[in-house]
Protein backbone atom coordinates (compact mmCIF):
# COMPACT_ATOMS: atom_id res chain seq x y z
CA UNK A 1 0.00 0.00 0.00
CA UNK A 2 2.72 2.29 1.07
CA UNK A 3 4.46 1.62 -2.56
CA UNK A 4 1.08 2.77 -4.41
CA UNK A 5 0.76 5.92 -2.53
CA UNK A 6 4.71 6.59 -3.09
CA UNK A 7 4.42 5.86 -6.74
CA UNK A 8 1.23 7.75 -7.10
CA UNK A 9 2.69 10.89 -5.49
CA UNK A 10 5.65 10.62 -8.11
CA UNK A 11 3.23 10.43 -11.05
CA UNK A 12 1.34 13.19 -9.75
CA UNK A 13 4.28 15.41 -8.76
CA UNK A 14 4.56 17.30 -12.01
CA UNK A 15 1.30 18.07 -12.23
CA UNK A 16 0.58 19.34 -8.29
CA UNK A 17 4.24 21.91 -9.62
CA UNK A 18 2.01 22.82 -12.68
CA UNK A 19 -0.69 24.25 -10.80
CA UNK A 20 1.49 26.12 -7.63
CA UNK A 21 2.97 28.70 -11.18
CA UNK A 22 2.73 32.44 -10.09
CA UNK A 23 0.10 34.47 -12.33
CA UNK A 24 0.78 38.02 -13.41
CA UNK A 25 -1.85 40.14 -15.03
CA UNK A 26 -1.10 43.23 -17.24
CA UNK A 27 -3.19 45.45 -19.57
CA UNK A 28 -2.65 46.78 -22.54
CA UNK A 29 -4.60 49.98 -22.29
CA UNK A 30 -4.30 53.42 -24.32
CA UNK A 31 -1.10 51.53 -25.70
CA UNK A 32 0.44 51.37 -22.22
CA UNK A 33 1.25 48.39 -20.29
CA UNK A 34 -0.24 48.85 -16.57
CA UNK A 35 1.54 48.09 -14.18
CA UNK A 36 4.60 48.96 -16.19
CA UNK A 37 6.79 46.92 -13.66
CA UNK A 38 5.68 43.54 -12.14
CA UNK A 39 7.83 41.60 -9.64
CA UNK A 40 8.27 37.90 -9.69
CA UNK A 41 10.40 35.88 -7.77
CA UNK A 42 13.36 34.52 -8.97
CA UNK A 43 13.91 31.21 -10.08
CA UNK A 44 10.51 30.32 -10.53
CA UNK A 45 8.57 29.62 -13.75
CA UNK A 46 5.32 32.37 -13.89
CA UNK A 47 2.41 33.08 -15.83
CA UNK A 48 2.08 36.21 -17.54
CA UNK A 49 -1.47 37.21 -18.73
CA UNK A 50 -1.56 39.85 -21.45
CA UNK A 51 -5.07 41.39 -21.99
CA UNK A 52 -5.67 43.50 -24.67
CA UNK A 53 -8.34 46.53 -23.88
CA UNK A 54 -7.21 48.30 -26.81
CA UNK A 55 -9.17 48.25 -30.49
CA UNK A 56 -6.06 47.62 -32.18
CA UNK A 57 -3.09 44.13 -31.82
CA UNK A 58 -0.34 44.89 -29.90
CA UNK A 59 2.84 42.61 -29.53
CA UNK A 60 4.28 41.65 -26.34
CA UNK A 61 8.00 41.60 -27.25
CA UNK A 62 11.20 40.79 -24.69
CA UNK A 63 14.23 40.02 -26.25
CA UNK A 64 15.74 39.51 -22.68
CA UNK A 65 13.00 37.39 -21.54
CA UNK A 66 13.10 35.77 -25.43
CA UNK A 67 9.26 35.73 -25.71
CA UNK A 68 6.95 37.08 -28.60
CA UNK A 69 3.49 37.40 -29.15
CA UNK A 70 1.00 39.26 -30.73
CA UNK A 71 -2.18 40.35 -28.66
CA UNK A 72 -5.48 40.03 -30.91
CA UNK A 73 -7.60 43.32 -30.08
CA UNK A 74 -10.32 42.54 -26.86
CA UNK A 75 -8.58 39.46 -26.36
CA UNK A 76 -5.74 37.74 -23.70
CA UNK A 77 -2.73 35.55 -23.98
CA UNK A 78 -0.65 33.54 -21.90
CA UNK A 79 3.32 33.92 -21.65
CA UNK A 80 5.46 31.86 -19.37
CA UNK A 81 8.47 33.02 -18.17
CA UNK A 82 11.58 31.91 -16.11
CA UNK A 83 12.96 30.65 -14.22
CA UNK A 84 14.69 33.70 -13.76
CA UNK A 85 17.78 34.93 -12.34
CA UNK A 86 17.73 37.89 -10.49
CA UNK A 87 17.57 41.27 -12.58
CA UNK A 88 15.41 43.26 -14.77
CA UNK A 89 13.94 42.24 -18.00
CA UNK A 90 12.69 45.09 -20.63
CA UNK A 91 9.87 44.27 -22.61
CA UNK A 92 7.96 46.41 -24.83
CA UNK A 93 5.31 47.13 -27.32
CA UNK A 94 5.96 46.23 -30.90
CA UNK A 95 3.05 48.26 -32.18
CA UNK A 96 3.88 51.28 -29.65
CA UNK A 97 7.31 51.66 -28.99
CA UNK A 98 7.34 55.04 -27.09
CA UNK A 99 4.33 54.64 -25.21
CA UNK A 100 3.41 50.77 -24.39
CA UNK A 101 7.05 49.93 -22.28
CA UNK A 102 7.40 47.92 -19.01
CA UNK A 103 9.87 45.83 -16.84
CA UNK A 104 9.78 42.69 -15.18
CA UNK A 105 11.61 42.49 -12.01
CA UNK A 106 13.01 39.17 -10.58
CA UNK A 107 14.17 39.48 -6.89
């Protein structure tokens, strides 16, 4: 009995990790990104959702996070980041380069 519960807690393991990931939201509003910084701890894998208030796409684009993605209008995505070291990671508008900037901070 003991070996069933030990190998069903193994099986299971990856999934129970799965779940515990760290949701951020941010909005893309007025072709800003609010909040324009987010914190997330370091060395831990995290959910990033991107909604889209705005009438018009907008790209989520990080070259130091490595991560692009276009953002239908009215609509949401998921990004998932890290594990990260310590740092800050720019990431930016495609669309809307001098107005929709942010930073992701991982301490």
């Amino acid at each position: 009995m003991k070996l069933r519960l030990v190998i069903a807690t193994l099986l299971f393991a990856p999934l129970f990790s799965l779940a515990a990931d760290t949701e951020f939201t941010l909005v893309i509003k007025d072709h800003h990104f609010v909040p324009s910084e987010i914190r997330v701890p370091v060395g831990q894998k995290v959910k990033l959702i991107v909604e889209n208030q705005d009438a018009t796409p907008e790209e989520f684009e990080s070259h130091e996070l490595n991560r692009e993605k276009i953002v239908a209008p009215k609509s949401k995505v998921s990004i998932f980041i890290g594990p990260l070291k310590a740092g800050k990671y720019p990431f930016f508008g495609e669309f809307n380069q001098a107005t929709a900037r942010g930073l992701v901070i991982a301490e």
